[in-house]
Protein backbone atom coordinates (compact mmCIF):
# COMPACT_ATOMS: atom_id res chain seq x y z
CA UNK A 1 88.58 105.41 72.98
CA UNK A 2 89.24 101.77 71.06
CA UNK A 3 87.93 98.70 72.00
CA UNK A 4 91.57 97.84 72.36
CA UNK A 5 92.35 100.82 74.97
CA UNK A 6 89.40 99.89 76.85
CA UNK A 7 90.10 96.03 77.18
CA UNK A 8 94.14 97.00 78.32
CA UNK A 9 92.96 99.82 81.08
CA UNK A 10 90.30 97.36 82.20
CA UNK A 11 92.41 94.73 82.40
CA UNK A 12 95.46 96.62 84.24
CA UNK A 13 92.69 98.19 86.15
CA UNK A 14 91.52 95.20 87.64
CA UNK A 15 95.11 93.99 88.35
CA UNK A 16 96.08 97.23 89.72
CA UNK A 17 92.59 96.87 92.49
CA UNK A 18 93.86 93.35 93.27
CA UNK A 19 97.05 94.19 94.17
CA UNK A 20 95.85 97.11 96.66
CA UNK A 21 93.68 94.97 98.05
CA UNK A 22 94.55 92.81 101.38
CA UNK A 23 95.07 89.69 99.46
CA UNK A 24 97.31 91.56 97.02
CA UNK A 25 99.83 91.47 100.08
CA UNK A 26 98.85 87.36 100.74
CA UNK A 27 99.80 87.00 96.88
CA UNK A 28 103.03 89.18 96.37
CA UNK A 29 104.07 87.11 100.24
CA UNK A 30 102.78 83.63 98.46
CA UNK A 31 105.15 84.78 95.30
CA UNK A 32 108.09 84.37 97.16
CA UNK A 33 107.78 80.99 98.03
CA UNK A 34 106.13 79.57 94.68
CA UNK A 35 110.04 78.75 94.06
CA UNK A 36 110.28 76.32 96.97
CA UNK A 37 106.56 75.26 96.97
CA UNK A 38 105.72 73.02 93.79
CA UNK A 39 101.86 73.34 94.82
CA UNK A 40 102.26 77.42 94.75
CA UNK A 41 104.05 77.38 91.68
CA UNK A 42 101.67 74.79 90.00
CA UNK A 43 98.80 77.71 91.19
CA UNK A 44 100.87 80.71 89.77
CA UNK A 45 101.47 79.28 86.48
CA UNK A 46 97.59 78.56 86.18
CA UNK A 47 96.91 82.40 86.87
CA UNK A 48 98.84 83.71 84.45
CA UNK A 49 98.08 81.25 81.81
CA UNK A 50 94.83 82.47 82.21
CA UNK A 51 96.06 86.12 81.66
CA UNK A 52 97.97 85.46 78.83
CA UNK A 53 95.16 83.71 76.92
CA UNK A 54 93.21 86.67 77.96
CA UNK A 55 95.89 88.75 76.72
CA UNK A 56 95.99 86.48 73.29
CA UNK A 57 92.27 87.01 72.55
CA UNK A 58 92.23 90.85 73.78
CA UNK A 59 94.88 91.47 70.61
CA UNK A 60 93.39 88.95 68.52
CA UNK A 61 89.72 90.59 68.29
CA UNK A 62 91.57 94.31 68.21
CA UNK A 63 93.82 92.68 65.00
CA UNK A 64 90.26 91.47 63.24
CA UNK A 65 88.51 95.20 64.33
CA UNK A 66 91.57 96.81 62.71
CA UNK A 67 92.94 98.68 65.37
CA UNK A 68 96.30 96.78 65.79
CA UNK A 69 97.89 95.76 62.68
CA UNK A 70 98.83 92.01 62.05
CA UNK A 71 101.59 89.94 64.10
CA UNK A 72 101.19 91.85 66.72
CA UNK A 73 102.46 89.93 69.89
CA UNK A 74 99.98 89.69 72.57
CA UNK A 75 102.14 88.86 75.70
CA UNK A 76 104.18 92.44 75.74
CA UNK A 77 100.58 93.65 75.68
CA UNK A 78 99.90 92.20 79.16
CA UNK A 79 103.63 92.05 80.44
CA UNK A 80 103.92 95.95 80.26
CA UNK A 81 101.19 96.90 81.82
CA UNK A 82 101.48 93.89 84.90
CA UNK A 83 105.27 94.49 85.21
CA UNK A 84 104.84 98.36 85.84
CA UNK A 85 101.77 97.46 88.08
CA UNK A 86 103.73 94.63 90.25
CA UNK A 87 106.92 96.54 90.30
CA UNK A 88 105.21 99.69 92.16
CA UNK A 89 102.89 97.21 94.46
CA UNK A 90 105.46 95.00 95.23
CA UNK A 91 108.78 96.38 94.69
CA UNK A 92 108.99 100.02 94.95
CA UNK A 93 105.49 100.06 97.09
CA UNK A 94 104.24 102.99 95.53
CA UNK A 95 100.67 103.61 95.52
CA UNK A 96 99.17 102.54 92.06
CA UNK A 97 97.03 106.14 91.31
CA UNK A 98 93.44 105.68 89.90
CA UNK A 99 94.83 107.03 86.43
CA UNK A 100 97.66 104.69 86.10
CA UNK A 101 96.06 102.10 84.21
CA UNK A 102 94.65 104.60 81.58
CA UNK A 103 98.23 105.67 81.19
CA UNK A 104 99.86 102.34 80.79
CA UNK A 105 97.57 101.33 78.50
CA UNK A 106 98.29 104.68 76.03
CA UNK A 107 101.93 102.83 76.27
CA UNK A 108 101.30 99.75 75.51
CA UNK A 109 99.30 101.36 72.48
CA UNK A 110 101.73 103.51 71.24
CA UNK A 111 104.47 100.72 71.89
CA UNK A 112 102.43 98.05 69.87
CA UNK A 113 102.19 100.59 66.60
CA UNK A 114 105.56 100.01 66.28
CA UNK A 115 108.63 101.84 66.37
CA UNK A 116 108.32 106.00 65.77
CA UNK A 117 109.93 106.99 61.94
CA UNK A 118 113.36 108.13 62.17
């Protein structure tokens, strides 16, 4: 396993414990209203700048170890695995199985290697 797999199926497995937990249902309730609620919103845009800078330096130190080429973009590298994760929690309500981060983050690396040859 890569540094780089490790980081993404940590990361999405953290996210994917937080929203099973009880205040996983407070949060996807409190996302509804962060559009009419300027203090909510101000609160939600402070988590996930945190996530994306999180997400910038995850790709950043797997660019300089070699495993991800150059120019990679770091946001699709947390947006895939949190959309799948927030669309089964809080959308479909599917349960998020204990192997579900492993296997997003196999996506997300295959996705970020670029497109397959023709």
């Amino acid at each position: 396993m890569t540094a780089m797999r490790g980081d993404l199926v940590a990361a999405a497995r953290s996210l994917a414990e937080l929203l099973s937990s009880p205040i996983g249902a407070v949060i996807a309730g409190a996302n509804a209203l962060t559009v009419d609620d300027p203090d909510l919103a101000a609160t939600r845009d402070r988590y996930w700048a945190s996530r994306f800078a999180f997400a910038d330096a995850l790709v950043r130190r797997a660019v300089e170890r070699g495993e991800l080429p150059p120019g990679v973009q770091p946001r699709p590298a947390m947006d895939m695995p949190a959309g799948a994760l927030h669309m089964r929690a809080m959308l479909t309500h599917e349960p998020l199985e204990p192997d579900l981060p492993e296997c997003l983050a196999d996506v997300v690396l295959f996705g970020l290697h670029g497109p397959a040859a023709p």
